[in-house]
C-alpha atoms as a PDB file:
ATOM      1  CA  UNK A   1       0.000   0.000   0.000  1.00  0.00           C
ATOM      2  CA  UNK A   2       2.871   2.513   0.838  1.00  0.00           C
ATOM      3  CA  UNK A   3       4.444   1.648  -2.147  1.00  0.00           C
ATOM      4  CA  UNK A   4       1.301   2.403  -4.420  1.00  0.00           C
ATOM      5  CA  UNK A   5       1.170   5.723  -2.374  1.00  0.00           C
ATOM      6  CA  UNK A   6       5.080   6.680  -3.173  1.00  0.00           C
ATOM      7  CA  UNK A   7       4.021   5.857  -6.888  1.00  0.00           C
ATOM      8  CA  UNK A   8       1.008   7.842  -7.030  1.00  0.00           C
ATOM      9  CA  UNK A   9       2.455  10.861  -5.481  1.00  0.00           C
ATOM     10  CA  UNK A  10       5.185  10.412  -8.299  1.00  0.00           C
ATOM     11  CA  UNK A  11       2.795  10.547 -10.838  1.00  0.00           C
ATOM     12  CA  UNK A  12       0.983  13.462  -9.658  1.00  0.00           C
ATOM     13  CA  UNK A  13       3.978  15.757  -8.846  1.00  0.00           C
ATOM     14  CA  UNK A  14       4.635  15.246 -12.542  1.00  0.00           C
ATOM     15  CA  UNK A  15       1.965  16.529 -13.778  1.00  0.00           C
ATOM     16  CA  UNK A  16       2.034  20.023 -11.345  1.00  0.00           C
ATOM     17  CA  UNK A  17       5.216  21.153 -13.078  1.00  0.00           C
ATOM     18  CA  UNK A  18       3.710  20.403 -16.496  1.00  0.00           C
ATOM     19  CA  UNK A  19       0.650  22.667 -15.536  1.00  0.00           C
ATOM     20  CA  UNK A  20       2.593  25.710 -13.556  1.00  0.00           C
ATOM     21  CA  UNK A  21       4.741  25.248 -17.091  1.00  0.00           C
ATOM     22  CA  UNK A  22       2.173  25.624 -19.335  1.00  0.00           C
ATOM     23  CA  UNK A  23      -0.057  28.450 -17.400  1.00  0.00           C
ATOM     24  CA  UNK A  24       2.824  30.856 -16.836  1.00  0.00           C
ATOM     25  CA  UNK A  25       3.231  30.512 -20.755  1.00  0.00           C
ATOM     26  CA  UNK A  26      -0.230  31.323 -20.605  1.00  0.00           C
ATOM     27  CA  UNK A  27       0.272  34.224 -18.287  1.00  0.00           C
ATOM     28  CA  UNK A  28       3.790  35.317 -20.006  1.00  0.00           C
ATOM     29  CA  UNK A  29       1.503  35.504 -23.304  1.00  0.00           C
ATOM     30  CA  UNK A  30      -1.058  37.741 -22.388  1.00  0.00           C
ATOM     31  CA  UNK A  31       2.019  40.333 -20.774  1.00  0.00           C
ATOM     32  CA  UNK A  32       3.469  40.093 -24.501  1.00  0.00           C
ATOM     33  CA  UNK A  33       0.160  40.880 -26.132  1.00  0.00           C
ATOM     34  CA  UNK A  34      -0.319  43.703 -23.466  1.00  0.00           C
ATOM     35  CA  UNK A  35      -2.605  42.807 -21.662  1.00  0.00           C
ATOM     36  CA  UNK A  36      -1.682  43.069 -18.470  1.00  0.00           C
ATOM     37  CA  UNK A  37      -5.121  43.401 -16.516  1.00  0.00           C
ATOM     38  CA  UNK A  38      -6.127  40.717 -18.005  1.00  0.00           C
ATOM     39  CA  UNK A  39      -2.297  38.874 -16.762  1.00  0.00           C
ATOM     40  CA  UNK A  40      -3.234  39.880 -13.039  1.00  0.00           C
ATOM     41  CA  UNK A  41      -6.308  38.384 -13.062  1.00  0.00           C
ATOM     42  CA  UNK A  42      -4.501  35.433 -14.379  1.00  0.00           C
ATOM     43  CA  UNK A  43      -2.302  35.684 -11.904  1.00  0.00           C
ATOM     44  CA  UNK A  44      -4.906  35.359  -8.869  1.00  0.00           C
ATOM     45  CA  UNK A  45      -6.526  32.299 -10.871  1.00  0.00           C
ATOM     46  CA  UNK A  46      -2.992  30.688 -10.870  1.00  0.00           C
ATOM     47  CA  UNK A  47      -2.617  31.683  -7.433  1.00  0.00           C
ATOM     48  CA  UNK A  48      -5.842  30.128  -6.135  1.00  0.00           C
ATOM     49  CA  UNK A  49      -4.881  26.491  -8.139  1.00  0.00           C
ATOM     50  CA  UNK A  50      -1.266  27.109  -6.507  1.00  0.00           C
ATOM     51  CA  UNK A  51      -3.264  27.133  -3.097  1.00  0.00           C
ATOM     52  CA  UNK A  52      -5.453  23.727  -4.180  1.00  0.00           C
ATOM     53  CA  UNK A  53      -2.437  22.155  -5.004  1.00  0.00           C
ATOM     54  CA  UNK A  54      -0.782  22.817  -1.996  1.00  0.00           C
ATOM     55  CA  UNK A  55      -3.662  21.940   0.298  1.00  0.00           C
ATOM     56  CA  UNK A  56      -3.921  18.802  -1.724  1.00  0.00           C
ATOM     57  CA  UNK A  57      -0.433  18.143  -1.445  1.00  0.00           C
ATOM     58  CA  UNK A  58      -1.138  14.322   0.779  1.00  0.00           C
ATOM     59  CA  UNK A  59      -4.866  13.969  -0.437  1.00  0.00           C
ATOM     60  CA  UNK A  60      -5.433  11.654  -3.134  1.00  0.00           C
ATOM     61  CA  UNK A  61      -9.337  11.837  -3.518  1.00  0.00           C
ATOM     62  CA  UNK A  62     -10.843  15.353  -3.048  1.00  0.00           C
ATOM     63  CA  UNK A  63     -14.631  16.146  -4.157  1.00  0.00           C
ATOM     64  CA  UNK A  64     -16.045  16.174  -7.543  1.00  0.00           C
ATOM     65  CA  UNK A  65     -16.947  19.740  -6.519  1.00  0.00           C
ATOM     66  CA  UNK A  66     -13.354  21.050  -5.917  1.00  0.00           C
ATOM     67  CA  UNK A  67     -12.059  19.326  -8.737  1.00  0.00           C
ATOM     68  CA  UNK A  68     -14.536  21.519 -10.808  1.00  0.00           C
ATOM     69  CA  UNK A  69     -13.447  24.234  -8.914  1.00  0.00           C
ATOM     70  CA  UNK A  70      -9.852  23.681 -10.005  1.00  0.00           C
ATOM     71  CA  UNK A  71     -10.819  22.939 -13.731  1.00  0.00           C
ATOM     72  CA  UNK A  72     -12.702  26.385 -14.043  1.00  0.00           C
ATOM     73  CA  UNK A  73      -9.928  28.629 -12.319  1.00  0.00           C
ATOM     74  CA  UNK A  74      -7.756  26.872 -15.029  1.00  0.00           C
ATOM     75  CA  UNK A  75     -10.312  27.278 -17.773  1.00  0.00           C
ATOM     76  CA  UNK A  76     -10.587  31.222 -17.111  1.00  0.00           C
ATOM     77  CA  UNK A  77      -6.817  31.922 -17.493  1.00  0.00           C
ATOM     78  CA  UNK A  78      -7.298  29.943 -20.443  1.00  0.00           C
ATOM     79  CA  UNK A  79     -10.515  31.744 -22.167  1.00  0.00           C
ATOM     80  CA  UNK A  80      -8.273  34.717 -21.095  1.00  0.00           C
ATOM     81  CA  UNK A  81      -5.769  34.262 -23.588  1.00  0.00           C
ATOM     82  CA  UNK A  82      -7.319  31.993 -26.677  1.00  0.00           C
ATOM     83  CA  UNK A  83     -10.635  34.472 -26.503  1.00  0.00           C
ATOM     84  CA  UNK A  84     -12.820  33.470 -29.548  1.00  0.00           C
ATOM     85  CA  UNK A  85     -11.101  30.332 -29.935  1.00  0.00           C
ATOM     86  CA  UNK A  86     -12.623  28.226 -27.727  1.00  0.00           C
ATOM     87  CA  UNK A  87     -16.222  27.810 -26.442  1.00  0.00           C
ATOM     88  CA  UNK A  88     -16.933  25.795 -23.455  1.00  0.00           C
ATOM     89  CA  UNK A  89     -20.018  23.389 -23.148  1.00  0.00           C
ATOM     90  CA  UNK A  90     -20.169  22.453 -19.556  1.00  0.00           C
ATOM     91  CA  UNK A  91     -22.701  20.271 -17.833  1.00  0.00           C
ATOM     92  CA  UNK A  92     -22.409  18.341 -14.374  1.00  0.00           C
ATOM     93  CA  UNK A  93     -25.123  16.550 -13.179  1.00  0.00           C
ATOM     94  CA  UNK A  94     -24.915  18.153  -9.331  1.00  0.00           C
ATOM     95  CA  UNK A  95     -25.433  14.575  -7.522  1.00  0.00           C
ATOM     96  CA  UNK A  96     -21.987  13.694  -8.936  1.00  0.00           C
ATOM     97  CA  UNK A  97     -20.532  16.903  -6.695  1.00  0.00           C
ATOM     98  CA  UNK A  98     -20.231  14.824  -3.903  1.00  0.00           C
ATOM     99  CA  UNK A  99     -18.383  11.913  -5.075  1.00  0.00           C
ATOM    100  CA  UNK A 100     -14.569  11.205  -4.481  1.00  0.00           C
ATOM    101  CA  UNK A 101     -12.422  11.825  -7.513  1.00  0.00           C
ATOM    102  CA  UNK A 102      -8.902  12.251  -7.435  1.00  0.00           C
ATOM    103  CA  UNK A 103      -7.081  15.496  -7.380  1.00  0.00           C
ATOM    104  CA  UNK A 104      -6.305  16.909 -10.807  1.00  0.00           C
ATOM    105  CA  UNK A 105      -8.156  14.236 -12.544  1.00  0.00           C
ATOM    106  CA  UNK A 106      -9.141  16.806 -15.122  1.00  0.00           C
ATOM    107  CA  UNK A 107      -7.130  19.036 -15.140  1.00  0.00           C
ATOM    108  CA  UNK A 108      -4.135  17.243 -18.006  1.00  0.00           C
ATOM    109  CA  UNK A 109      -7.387  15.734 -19.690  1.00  0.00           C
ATOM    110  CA  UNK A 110      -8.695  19.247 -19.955  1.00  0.00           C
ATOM    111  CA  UNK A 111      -5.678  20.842 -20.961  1.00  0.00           C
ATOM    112  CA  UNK A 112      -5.345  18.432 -23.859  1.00  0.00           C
ATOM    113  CA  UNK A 113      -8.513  19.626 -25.243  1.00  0.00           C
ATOM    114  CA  UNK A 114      -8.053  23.017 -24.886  1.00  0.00           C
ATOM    115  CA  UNK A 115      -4.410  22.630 -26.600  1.00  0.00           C
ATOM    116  CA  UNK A 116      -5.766  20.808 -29.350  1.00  0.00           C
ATOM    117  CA  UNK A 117      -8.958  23.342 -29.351  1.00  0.00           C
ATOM    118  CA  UNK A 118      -6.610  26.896 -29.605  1.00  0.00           C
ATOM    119  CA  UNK A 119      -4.200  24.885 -32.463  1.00  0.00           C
ATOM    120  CA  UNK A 120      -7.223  24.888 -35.211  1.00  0.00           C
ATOM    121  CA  UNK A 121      -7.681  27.532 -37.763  1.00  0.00           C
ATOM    122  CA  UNK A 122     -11.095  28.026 -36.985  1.00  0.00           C
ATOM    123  CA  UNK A 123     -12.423  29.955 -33.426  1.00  0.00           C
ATOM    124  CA  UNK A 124     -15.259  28.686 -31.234  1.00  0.00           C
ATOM    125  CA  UNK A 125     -13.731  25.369 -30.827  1.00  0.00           C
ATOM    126  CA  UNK A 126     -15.743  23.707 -28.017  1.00  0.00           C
ATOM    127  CA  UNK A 127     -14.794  21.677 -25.317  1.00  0.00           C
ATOM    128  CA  UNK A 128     -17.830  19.748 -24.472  1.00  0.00           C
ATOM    129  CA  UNK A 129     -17.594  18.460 -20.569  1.00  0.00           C
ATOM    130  CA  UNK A 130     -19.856  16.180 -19.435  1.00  0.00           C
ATOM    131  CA  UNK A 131     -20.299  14.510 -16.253  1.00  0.00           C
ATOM    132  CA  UNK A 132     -23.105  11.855 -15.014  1.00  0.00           C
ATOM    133  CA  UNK A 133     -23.361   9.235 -12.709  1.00  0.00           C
ATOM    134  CA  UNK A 134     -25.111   6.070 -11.953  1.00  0.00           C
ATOM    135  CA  UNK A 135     -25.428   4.454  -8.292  1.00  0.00           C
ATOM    136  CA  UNK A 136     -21.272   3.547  -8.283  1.00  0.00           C
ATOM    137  CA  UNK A 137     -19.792   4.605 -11.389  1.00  0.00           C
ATOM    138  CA  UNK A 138     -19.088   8.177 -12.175  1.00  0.00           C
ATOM    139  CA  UNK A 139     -18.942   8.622 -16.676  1.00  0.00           C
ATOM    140  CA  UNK A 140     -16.929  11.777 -17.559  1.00  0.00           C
ATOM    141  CA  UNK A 141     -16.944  12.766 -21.170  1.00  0.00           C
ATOM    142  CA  UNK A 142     -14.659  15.285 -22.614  1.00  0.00           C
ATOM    143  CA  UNK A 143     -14.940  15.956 -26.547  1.00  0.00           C
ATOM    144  CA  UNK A 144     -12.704  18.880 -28.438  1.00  0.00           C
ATOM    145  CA  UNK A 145     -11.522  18.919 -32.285  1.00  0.00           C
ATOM    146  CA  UNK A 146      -8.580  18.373 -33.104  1.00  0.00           C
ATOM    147  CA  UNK A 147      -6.557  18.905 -36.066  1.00  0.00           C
ATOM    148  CA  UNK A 148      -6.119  16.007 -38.579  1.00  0.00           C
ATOM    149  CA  UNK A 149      -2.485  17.167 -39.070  1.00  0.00           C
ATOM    150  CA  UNK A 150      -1.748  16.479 -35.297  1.00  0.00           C
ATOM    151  CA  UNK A 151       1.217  13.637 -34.934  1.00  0.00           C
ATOM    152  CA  UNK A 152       0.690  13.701 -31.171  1.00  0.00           C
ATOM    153  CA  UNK A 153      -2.398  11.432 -31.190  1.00  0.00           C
ATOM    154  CA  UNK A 154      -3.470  12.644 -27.427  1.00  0.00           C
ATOM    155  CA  UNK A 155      -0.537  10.319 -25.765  1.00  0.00           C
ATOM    156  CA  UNK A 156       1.284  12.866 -23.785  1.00  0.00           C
ATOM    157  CA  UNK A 157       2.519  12.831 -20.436  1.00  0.00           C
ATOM    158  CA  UNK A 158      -0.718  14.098 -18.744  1.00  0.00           C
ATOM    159  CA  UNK A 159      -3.057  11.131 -20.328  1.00  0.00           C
ATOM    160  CA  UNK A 160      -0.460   8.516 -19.629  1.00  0.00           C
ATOM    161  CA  UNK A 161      -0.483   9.598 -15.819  1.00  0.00           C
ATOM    162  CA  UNK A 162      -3.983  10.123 -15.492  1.00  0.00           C
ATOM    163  CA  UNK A 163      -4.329   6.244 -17.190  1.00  0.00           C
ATOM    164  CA  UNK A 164      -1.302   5.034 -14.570  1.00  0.00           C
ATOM    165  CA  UNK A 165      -3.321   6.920 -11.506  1.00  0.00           C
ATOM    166  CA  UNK A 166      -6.555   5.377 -12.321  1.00  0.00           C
ATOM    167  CA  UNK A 167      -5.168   1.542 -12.449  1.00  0.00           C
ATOM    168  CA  UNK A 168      -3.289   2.033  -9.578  1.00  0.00           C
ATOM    169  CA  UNK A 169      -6.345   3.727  -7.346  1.00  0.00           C
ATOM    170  CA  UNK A 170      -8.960   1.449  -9.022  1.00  0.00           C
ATOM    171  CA  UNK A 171      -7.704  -1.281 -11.036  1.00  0.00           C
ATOM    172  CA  UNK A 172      -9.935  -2.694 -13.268  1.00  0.00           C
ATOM    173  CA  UNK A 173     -12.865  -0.375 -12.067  1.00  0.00           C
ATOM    174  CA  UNK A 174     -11.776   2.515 -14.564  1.00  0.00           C
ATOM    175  CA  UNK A 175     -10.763   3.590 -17.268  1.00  0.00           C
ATOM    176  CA  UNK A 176      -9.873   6.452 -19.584  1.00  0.00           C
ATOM    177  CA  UNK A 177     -10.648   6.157 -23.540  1.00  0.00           C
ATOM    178  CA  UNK A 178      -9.988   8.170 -26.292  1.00  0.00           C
ATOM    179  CA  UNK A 179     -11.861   7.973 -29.353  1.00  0.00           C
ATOM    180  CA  UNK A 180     -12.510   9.774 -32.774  1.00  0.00           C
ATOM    181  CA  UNK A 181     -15.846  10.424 -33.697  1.00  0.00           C
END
């Protein structure tokens, strides 16, 4: 069991540094474009996910609820910069709020989509989330575009952790699937 723990908390501090990376691109973006209000507010979104991540720092399973929390803080700084190029479709059934899910579940999953999302030509890309439960299963569907010139094929480091978190927390009882439609 402690051994499971040492690997999961491995696999999670991996992905914070990929995040903090990516947002203070984010962040250092919107400063080049001039925009600075806009980079303070960013700021104080980045600063309340700083502050979830170090509360979090020894809990594995947190609330649906704060998860969501997390995900939309993140989601802001990112509507901040990409503007038109994204639209967001979100829809949570509010029984699921309560349930156990781990911490920053979403978060890599969600930053695929909006990576792939803000890389097309077109704007309005949407990121449909949607989250439902039965009586002991929890479905979470995320669909974005993508562009049919992308040689990443959605592999990355933050869907290969969230995969390797998921087996090791539930085993056979979840799992993460990505599909074209």
């Amino acid at each position: 069991k402690q051994l499971v723990e040492i690997e999961l908390n491995s696999l999670r501090s991996q992905l914070n540094p990929h995040f903090l990376f990516n947002t203070l691109n984010t962040i250092s973006s919107l400063i080049r474009l001039d925009e600075k209000t806009t980079a303070i507010k960013a700021l104080s979104e980045l600063s309340t996910m700083l502050r979830k991540v170090l509360e979090n720092q020894q809990t594995q399973l947190i609330p649906l609820s704060e998860e969501l929390e997390f995900i939309n803080s993140y989601l802001t700084i990112q509507k901040m910069r990409f503007e038109d190029k994204l639209a967001l479709d979100i829809s949570v059934n509010p029984q699921c709020c309560a349930h156990q899910v781990p911490f920053m579940l979403l978060q890599p999953l969600v930053e695929n989509a909006v990576q792939h999302g803000t890389q097309l030509e077109s704007d309005h890309n949407k990121i449909v989330l949607d989250i439902n439960s039965n009586e002991d299963c929890i479905f979470i569907r995320l669909v974005n575009k993508f562009s049919k010139k992308d040689e990443h094929k959605g592999f990355g480091i933050g869907i290969s952790n969230t995969r390797e978190r998921l087996k090791k927390l539930y085993g056979d009882k979840a799992t993460l699937r990505l599909t074209k439609l």
